[in-house]
C-alpha atoms as a PDB file:
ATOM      1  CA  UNK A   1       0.000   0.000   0.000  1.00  0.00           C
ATOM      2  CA  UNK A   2       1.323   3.575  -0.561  1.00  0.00           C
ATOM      3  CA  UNK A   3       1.660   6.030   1.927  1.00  0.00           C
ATOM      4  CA  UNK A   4      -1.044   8.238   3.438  1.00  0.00           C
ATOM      5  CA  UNK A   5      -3.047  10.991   1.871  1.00  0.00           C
ATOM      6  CA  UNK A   6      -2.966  13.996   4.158  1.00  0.00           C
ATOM      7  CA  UNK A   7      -5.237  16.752   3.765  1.00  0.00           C
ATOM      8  CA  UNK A   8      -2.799  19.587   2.515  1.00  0.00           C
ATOM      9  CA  UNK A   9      -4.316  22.331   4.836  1.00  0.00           C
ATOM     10  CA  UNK A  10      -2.270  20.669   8.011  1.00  0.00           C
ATOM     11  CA  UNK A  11       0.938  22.094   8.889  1.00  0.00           C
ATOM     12  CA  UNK A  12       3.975  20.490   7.281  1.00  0.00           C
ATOM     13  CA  UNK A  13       5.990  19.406  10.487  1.00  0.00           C
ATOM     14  CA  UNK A  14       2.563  17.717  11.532  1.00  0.00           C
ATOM     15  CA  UNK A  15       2.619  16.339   8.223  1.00  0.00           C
ATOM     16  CA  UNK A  16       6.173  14.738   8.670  1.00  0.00           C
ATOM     17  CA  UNK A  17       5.643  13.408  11.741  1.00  0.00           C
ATOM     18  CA  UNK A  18       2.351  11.560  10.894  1.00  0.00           C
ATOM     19  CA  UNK A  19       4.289  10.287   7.542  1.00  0.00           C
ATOM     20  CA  UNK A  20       7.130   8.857   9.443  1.00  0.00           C
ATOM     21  CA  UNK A  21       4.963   6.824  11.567  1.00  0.00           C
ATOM     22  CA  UNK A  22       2.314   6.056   9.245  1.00  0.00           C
ATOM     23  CA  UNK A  23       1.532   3.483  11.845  1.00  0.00           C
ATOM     24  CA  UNK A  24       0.064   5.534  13.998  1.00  0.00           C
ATOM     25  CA  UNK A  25      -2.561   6.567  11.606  1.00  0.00           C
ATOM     26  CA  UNK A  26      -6.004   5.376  12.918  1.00  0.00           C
ATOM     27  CA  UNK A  27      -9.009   4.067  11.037  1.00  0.00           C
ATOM     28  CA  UNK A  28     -11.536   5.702   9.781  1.00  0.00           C
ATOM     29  CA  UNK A  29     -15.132   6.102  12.043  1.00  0.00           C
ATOM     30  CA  UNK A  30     -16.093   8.161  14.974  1.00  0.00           C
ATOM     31  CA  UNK A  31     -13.435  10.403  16.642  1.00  0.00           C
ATOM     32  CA  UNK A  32     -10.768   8.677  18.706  1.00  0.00           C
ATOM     33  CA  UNK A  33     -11.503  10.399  22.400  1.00  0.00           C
ATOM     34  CA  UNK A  34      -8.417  11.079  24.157  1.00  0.00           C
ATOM     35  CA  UNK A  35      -6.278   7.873  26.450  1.00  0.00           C
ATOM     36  CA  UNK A  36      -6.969   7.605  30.263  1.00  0.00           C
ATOM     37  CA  UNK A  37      -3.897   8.798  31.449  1.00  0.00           C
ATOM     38  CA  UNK A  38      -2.312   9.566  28.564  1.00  0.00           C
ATOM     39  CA  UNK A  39      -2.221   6.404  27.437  1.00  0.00           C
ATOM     40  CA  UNK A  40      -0.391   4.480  29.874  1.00  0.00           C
ATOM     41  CA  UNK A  41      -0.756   1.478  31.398  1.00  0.00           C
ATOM     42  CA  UNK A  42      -0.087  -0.368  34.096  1.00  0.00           C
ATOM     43  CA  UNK A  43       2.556  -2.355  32.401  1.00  0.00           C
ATOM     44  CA  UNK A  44       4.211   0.943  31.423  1.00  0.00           C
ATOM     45  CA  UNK A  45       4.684   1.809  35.042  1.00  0.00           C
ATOM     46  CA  UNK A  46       6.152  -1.747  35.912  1.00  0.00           C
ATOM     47  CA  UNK A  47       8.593  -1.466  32.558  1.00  0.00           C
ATOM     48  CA  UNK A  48       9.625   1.919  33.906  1.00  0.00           C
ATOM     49  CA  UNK A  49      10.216   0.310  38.046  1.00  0.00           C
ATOM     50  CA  UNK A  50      12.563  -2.014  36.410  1.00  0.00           C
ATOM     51  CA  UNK A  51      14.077   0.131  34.003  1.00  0.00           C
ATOM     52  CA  UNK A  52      14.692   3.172  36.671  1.00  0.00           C
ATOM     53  CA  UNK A  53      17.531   1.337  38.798  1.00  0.00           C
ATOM     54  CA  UNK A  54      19.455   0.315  35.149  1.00  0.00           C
ATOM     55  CA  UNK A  55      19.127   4.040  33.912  1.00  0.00           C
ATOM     56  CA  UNK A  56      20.251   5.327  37.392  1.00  0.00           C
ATOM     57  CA  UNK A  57      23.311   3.808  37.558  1.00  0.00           C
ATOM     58  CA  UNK A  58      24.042   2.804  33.702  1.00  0.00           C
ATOM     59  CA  UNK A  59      22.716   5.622  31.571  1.00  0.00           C
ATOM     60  CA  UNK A  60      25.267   5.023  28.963  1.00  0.00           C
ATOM     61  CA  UNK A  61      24.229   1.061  28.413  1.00  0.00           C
ATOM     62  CA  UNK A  62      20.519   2.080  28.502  1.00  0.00           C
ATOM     63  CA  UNK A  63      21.176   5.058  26.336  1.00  0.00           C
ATOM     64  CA  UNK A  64      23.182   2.689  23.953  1.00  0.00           C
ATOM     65  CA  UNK A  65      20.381   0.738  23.250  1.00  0.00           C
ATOM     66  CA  UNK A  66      18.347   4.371  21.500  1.00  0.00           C
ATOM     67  CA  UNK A  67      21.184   5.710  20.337  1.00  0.00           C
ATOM     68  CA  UNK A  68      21.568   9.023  18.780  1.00  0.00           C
ATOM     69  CA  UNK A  69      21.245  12.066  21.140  1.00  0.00           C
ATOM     70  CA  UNK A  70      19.851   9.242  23.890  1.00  0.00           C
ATOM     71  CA  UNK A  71      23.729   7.834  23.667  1.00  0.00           C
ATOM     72  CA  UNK A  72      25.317  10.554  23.671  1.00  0.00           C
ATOM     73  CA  UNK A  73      22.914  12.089  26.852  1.00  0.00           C
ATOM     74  CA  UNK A  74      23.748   8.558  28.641  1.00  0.00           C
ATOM     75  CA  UNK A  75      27.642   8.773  28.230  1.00  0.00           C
ATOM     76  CA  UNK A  76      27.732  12.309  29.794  1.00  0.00           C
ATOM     77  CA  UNK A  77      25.325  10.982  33.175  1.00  0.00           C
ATOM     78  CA  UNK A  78      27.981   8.198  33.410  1.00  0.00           C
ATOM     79  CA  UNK A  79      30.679  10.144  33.341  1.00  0.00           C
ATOM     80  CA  UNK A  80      29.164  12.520  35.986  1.00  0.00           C
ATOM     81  CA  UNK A  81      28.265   9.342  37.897  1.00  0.00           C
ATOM     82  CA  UNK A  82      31.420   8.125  37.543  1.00  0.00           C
ATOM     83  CA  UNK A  83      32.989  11.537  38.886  1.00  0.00           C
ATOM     84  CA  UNK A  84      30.767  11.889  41.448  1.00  0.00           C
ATOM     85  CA  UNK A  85      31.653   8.341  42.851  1.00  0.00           C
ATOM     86  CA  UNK A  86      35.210   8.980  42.515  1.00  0.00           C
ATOM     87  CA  UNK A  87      35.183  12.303  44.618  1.00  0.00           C
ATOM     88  CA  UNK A  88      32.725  10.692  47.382  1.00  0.00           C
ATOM     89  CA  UNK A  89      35.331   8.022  48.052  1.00  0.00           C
ATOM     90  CA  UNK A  90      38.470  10.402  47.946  1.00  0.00           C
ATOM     91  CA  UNK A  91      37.218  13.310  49.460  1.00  0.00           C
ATOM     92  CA  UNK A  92      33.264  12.943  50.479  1.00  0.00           C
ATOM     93  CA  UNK A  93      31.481  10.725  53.425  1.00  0.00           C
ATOM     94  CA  UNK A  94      31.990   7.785  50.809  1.00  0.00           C
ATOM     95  CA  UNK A  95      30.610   4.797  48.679  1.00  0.00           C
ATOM     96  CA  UNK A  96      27.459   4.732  50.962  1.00  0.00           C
ATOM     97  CA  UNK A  97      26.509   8.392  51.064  1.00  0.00           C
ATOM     98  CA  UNK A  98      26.899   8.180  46.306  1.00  0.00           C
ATOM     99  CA  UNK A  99      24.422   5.421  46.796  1.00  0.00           C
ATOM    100  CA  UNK A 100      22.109   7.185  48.471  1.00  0.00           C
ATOM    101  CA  UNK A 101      22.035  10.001  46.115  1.00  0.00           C
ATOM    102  CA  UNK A 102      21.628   7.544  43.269  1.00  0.00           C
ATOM    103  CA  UNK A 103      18.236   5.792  45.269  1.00  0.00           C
ATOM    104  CA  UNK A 104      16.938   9.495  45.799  1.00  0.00           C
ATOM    105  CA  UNK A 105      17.161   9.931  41.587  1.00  0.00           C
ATOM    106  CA  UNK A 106      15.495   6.782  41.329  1.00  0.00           C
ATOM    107  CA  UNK A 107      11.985   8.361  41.648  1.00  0.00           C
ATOM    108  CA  UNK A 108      12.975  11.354  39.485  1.00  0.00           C
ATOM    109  CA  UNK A 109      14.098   8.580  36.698  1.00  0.00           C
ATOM    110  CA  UNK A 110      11.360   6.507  37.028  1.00  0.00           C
ATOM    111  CA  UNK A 111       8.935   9.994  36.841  1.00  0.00           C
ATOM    112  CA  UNK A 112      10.795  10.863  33.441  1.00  0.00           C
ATOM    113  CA  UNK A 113      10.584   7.597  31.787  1.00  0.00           C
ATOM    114  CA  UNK A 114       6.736   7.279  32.945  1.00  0.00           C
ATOM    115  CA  UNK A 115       6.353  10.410  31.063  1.00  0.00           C
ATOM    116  CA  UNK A 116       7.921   8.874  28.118  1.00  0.00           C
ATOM    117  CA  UNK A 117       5.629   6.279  27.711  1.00  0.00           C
ATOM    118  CA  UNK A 118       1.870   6.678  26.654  1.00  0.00           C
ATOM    119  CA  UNK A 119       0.622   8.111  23.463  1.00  0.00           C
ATOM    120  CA  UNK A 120       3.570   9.981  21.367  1.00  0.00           C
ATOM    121  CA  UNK A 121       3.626  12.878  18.898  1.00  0.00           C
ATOM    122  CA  UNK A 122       2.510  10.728  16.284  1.00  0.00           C
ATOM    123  CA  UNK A 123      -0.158   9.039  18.236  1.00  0.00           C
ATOM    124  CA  UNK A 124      -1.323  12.002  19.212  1.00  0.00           C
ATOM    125  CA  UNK A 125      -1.422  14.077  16.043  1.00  0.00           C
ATOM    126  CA  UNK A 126      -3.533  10.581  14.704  1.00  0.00           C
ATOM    127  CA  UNK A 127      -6.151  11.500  17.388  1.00  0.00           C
ATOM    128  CA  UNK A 128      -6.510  14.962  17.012  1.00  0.00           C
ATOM    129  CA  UNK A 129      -5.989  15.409  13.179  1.00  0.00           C
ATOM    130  CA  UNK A 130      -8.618  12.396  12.755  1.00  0.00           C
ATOM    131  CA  UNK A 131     -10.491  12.572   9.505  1.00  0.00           C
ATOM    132  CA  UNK A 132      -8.062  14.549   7.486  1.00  0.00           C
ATOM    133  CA  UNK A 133      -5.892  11.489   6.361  1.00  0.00           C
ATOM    134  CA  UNK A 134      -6.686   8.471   4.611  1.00  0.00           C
ATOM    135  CA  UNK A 135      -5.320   5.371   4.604  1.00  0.00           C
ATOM    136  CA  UNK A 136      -5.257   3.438   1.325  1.00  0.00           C
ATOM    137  CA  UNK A 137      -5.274   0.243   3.301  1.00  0.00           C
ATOM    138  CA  UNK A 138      -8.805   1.739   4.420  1.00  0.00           C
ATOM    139  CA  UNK A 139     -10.125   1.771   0.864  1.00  0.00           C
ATOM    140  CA  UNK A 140     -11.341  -1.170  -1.274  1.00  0.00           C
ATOM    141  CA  UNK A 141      -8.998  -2.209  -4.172  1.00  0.00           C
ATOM    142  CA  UNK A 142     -10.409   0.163  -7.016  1.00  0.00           C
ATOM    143  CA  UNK A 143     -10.798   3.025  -4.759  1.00  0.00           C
ATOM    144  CA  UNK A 144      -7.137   2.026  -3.698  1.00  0.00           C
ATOM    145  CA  UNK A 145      -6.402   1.477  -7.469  1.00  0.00           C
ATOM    146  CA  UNK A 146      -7.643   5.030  -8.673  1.00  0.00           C
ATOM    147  CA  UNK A 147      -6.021   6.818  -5.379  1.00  0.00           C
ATOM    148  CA  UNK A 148      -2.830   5.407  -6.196  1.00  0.00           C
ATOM    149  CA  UNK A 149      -3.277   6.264 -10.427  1.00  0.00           C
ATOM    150  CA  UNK A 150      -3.853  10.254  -9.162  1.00  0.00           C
ATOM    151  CA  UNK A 151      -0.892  10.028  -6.692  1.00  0.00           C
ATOM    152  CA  UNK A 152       1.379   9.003  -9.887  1.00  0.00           C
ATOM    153  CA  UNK A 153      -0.346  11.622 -12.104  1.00  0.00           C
ATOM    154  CA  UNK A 154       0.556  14.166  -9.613  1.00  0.00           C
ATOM    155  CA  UNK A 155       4.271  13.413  -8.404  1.00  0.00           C
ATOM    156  CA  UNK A 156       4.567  13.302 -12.664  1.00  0.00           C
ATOM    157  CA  UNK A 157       3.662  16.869 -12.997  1.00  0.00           C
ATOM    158  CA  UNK A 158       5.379  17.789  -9.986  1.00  0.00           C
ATOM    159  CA  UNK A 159       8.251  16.041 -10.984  1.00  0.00           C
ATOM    160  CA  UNK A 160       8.541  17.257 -14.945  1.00  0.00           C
ATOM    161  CA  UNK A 161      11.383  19.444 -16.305  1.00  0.00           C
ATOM    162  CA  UNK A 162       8.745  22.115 -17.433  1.00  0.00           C
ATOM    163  CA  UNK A 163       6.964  22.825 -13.974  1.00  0.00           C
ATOM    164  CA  UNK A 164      10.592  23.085 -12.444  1.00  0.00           C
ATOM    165  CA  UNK A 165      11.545  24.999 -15.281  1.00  0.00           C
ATOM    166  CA  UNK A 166       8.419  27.662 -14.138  1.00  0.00           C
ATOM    167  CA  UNK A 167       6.655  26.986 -17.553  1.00  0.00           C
ATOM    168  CA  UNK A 168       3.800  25.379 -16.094  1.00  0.00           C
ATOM    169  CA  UNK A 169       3.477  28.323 -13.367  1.00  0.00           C
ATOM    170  CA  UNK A 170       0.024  29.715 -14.134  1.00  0.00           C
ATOM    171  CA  UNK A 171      -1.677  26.812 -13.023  1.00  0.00           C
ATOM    172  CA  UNK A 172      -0.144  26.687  -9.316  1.00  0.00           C
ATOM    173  CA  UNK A 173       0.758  22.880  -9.138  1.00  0.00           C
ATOM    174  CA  UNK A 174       2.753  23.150  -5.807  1.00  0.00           C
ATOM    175  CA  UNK A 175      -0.834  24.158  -4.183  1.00  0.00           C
ATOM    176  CA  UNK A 176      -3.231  23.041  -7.124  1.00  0.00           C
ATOM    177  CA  UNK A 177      -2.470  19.672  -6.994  1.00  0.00           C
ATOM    178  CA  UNK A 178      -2.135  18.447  -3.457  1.00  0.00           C
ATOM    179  CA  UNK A 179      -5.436  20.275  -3.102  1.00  0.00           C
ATOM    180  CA  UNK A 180      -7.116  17.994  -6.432  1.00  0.00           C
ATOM    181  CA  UNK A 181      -5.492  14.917  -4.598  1.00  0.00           C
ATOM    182  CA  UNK A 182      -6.932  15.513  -1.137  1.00  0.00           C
ATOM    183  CA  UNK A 183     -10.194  15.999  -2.662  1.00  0.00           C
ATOM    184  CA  UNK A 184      -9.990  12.362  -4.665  1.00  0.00           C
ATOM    185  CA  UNK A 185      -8.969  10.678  -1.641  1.00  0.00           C
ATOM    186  CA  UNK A 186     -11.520  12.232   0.948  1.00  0.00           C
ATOM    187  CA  UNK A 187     -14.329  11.475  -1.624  1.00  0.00           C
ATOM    188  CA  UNK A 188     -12.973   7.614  -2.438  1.00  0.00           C
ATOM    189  CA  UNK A 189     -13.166   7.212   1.490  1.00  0.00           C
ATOM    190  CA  UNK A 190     -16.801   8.729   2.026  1.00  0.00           C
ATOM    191  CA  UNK A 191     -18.212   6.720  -1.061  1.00  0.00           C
ATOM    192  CA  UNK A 192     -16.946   3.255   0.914  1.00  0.00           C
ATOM    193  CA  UNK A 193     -18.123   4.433   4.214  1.00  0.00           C
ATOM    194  CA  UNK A 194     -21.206   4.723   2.198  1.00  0.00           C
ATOM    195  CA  UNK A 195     -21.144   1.418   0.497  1.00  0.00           C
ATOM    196  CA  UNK A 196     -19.868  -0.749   3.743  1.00  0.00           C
ATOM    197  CA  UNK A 197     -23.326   0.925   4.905  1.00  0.00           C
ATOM    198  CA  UNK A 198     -25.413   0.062   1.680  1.00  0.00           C
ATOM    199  CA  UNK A 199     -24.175  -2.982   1.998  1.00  0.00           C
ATOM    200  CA  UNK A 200     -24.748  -3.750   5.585  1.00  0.00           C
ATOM    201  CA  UNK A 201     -28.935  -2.748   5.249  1.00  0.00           C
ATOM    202  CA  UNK A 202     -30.764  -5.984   7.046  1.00  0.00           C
ATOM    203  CA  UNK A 203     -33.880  -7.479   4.324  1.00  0.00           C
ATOM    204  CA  UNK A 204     -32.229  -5.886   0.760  1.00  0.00           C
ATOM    205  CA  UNK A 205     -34.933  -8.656  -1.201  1.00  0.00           C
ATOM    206  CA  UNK A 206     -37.674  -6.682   0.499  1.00  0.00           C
ATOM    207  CA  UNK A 207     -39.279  -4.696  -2.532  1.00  0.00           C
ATOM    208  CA  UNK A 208     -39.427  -1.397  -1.093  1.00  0.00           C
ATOM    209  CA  UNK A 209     -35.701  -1.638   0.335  1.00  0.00           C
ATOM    210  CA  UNK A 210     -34.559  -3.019  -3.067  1.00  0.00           C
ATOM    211  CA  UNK A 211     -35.926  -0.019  -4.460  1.00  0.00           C
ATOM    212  CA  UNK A 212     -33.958   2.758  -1.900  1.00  0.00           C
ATOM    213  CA  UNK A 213     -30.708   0.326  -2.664  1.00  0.00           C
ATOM    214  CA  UNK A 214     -30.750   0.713  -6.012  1.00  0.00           C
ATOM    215  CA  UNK A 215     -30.834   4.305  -5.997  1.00  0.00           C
ATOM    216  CA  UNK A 216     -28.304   4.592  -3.497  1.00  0.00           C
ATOM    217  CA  UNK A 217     -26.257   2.270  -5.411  1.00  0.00           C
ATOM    218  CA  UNK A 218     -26.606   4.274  -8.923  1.00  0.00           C
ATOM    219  CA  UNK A 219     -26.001   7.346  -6.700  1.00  0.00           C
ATOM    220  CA  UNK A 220     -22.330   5.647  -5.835  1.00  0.00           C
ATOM    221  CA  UNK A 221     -21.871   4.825  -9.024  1.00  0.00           C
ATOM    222  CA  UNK A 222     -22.536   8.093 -10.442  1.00  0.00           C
ATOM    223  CA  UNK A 223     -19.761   9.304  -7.513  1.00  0.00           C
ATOM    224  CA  UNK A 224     -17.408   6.932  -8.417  1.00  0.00           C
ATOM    225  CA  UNK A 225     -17.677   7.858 -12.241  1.00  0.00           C
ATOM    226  CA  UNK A 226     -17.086  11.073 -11.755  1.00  0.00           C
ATOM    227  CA  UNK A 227     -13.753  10.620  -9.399  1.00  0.00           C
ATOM    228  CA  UNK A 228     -12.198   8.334 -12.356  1.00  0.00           C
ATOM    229  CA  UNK A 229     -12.956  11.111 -14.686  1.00  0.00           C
ATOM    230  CA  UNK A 230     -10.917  13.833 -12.490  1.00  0.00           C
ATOM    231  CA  UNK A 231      -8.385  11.486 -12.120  1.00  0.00           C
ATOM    232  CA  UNK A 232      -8.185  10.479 -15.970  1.00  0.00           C
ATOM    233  CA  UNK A 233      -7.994  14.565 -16.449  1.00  0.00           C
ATOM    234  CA  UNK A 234      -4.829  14.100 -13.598  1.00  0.00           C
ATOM    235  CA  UNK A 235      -3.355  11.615 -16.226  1.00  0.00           C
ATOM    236  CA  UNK A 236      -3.947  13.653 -19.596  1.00  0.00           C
ATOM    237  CA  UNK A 237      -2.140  16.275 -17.584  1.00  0.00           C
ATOM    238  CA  UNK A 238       0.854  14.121 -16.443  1.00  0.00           C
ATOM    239  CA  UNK A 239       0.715  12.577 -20.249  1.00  0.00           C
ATOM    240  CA  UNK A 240       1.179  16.614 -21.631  1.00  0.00           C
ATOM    241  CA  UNK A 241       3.429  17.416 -19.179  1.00  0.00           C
ATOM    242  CA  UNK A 242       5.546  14.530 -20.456  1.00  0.00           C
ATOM    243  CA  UNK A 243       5.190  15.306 -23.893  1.00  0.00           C
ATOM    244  CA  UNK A 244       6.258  18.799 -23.018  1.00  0.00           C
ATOM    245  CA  UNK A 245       9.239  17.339 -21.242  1.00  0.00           C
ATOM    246  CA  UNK A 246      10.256  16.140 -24.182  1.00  0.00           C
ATOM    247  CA  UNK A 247       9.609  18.958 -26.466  1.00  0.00           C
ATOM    248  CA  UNK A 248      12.204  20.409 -24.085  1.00  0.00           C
ATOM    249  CA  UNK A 249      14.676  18.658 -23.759  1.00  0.00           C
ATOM    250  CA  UNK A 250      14.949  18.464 -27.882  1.00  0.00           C
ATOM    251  CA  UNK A 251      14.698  22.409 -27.838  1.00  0.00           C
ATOM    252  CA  UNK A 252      17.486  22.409 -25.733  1.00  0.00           C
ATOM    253  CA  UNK A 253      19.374  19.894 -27.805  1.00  0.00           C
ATOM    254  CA  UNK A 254      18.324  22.196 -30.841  1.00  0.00           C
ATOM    255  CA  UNK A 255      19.711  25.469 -29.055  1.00  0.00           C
ATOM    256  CA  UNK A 256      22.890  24.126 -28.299  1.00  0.00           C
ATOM    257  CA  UNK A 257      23.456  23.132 -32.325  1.00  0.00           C
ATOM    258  CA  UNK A 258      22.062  26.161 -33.158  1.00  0.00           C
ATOM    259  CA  UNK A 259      24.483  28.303 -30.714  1.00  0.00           C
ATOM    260  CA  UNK A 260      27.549  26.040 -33.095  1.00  0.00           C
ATOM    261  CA  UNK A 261      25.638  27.502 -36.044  1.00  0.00           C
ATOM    262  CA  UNK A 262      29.001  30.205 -36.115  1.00  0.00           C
ATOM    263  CA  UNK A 263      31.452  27.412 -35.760  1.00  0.00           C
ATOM    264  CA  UNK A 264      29.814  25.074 -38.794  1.00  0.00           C
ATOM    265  CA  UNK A 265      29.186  28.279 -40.863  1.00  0.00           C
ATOM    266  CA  UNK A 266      33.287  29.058 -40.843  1.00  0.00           C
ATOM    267  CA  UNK A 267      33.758  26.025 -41.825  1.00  0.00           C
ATOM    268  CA  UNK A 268      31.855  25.824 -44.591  1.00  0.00           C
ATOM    269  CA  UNK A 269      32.981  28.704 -45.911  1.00  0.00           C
ATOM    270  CA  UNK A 270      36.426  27.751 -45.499  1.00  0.00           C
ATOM    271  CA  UNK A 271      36.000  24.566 -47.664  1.00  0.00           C
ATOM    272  CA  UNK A 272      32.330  24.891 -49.930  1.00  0.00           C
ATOM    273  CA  UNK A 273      31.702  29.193 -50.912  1.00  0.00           C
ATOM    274  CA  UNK A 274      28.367  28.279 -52.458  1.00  0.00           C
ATOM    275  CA  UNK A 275      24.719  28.408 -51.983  1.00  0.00           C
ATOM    276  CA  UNK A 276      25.226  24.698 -50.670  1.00  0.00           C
ATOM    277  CA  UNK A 277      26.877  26.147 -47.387  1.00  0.00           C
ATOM    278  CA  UNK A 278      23.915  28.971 -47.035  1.00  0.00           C
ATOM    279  CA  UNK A 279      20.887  26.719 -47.644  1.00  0.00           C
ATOM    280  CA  UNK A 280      22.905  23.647 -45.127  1.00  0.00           C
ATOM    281  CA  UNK A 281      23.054  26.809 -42.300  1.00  0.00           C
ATOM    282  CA  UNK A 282      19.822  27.920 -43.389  1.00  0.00           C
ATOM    283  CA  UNK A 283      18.439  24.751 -42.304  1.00  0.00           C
ATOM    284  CA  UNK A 284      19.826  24.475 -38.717  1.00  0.00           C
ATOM    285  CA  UNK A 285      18.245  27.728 -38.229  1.00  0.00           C
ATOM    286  CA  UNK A 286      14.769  26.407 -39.655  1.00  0.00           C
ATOM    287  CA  UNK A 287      15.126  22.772 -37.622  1.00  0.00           C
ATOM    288  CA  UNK A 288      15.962  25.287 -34.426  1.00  0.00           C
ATOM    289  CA  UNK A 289      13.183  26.777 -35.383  1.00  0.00           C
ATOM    290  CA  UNK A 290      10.739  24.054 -35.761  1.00  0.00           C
ATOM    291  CA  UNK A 291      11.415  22.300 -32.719  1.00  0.00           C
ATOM    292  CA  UNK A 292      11.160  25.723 -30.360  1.00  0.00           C
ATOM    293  CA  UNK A 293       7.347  25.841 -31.836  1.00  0.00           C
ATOM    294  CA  UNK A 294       6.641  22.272 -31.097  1.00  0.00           C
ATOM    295  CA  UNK A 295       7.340  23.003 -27.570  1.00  0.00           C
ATOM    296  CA  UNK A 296       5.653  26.200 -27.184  1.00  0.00           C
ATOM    297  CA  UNK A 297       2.157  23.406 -28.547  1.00  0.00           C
ATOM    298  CA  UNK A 298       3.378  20.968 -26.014  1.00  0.00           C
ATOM    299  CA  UNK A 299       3.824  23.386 -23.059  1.00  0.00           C
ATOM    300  CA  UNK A 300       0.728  25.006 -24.075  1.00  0.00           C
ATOM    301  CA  UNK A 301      -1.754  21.579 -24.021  1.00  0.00           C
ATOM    302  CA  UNK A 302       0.160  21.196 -20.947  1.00  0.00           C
ATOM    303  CA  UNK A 303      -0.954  24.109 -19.393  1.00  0.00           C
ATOM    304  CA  UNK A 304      -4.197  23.887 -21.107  1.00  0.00           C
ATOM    305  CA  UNK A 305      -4.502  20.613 -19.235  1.00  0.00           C
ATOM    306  CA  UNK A 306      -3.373  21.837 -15.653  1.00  0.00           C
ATOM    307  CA  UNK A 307      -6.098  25.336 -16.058  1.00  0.00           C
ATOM    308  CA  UNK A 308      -8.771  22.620 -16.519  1.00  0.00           C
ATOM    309  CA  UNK A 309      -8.209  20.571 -13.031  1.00  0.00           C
ATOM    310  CA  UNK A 310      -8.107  24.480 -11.748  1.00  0.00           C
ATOM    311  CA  UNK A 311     -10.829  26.561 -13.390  1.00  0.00           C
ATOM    312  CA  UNK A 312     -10.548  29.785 -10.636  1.00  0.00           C
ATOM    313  CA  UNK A 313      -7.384  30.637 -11.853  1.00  0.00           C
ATOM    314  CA  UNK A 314      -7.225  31.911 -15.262  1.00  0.00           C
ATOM    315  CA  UNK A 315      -4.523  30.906 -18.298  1.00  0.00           C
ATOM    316  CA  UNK A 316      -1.882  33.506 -18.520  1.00  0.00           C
ATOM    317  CA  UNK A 317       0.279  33.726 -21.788  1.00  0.00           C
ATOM    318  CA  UNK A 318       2.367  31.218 -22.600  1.00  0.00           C
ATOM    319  CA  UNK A 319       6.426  31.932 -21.128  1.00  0.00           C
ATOM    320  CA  UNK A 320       8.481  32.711 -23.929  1.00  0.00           C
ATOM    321  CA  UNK A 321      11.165  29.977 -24.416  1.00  0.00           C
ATOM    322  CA  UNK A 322      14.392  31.319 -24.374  1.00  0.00           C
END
């Protein structure tokens, strides 16, 4: 399954941290309500007894274990242990007075490590941002199917030479089409909350409940159509955007020949002084030519193609190539 849809209005650190634990994501259905205790348990507290004595006097093993800054954070405690232990014996009331400073942290270790526990950033985010995500595993297989056919058509546009290039810019993909992709997915996941109902109605042979089915049924249908048909308009636009790609990238093969045009005319006249050499120059110029107007058509019925998913924003002229 691919990753999460995420409703494009939530802020992008929110967004990160639900994508990196995708696992966190809940299904869809009524509102999570919040963890007794923030989520923790019992067990929790008994993992965090055992674990309090081990961190107290062996932060850097425990810390070893996470590591990153939780290494790092556990060598320096040992090595404060470590001097602390070393001046009570020298210089202090000794060994017994460093133990009893380590069994008073106990309690403040065990508090920290309690806190730890429970429902994290991700979990939490999950609860609160509930309804503006959706799973694909939470979809059937041609809802999952079409969500996954927009997602392409969109990192394709996205990802093409002419919307980095700015070419594409009147049509606002960056917040154009997350926003079309949000929409698909939140409408693929309310038409099968609304067929696992249809299909869960007790007596459907019942003539009068037959009847309401079947016009709730043509009325998913009808839904369903019309989502394939945005996405299909997502694909046309990827498919232009391609095609403009390519228009490109032989423009800019066509410049660069065309800025040698100095170079091959010399020579020419070095070696052929004839109307041979002007029509062969004359014809790098015209091929130049050519292929700089078949991508201004491409990057046009790419634009074209991207104005049509957004209809509130107006076509500007096309960029001049240069």
């Amino acid at each position: 399954m691919g990753e999460p849809v995420i409703d494009p209005e939530v802020p992008e650190r929110a967004r990160m941290v639900l994508l990196r634990d995708p696992g966190a994501l809940l299904a869809p259905g009524a509102p999570p309500r919040r963890p007794r205790f923030g989520g923790r348990t019992v067990h929790d507290a008994w993992l965090c007894l055992s674990h309090a004595p081990v961190w107290t006097l062996l932060p850097a093993l425990m810390g070893g274990f996470y590591g990153g800054a939780a290494r790092w954070a556990g060598l320096a405690a040992q090595a404060v242990l470590v001097g602390l232990a070393a001046v009570s014996i020298a210089w202090g009331p000794g060994m017994g007075a460093f133990l009893l400073l380590c069994g008073c942290a106990m309690p403040v270790v065990f508090c920290v490590l309690l806190w730890r526990c429970g429902e994290g950033p991700a979990g939490r985010l999950a609860r609160t941002l509930h309804g503006r995500y959706v799973r694909p595993q939470d979809l059937g297989e041609a809802a999952a199917g079409l969500l996954e056919r927009a997602r392409e058509a969109v990192e394709a546009v996205l990802g093409s030479e002419v919307n980095r290039a700015g070419l594409l810019d009147d049509v606002r993909n960056a917040v154009t089409l997350p926003a079309q992709l949000w929409e698909i997915a939140s409408t693929l996941a309310h038409i099968e909350a609304l067929r696992a109902e249809h299909e869960a109605v007790p007596h459907p042979e019942d003539h009068r409940i037959a009847g309401l089915l079947g016009a709730q049924a043509q009325a998913l249908d009808l839904a369903t159509e019309a989502v394939t048909r945005r996405v299909a308009a997502l694909e046309d636009y990827a498919a232009q955007a391609a095609a403009a790609d390519k228009a490109l990238r032989q423009w800019e093969t066509a410049r660069r020949l065309s800025a040698r045009s100095a170079a091959y005319r010399e020579l020419l006249a070095r070696t052929v002084r004839d109307e041979l050499a002007v029509a062969q120059i004359a014809g790098l110029t015209e091929e130049a030519r050519r292929v700089e107007e078949v991508l201004r058509v491409s990057v046009r019925r790419a634009r074209d193609a991207g104005l049509a998913l957004a209809p509130r924003h107006p076509a500007g002229d096309l960029a001049e190539a240069s």
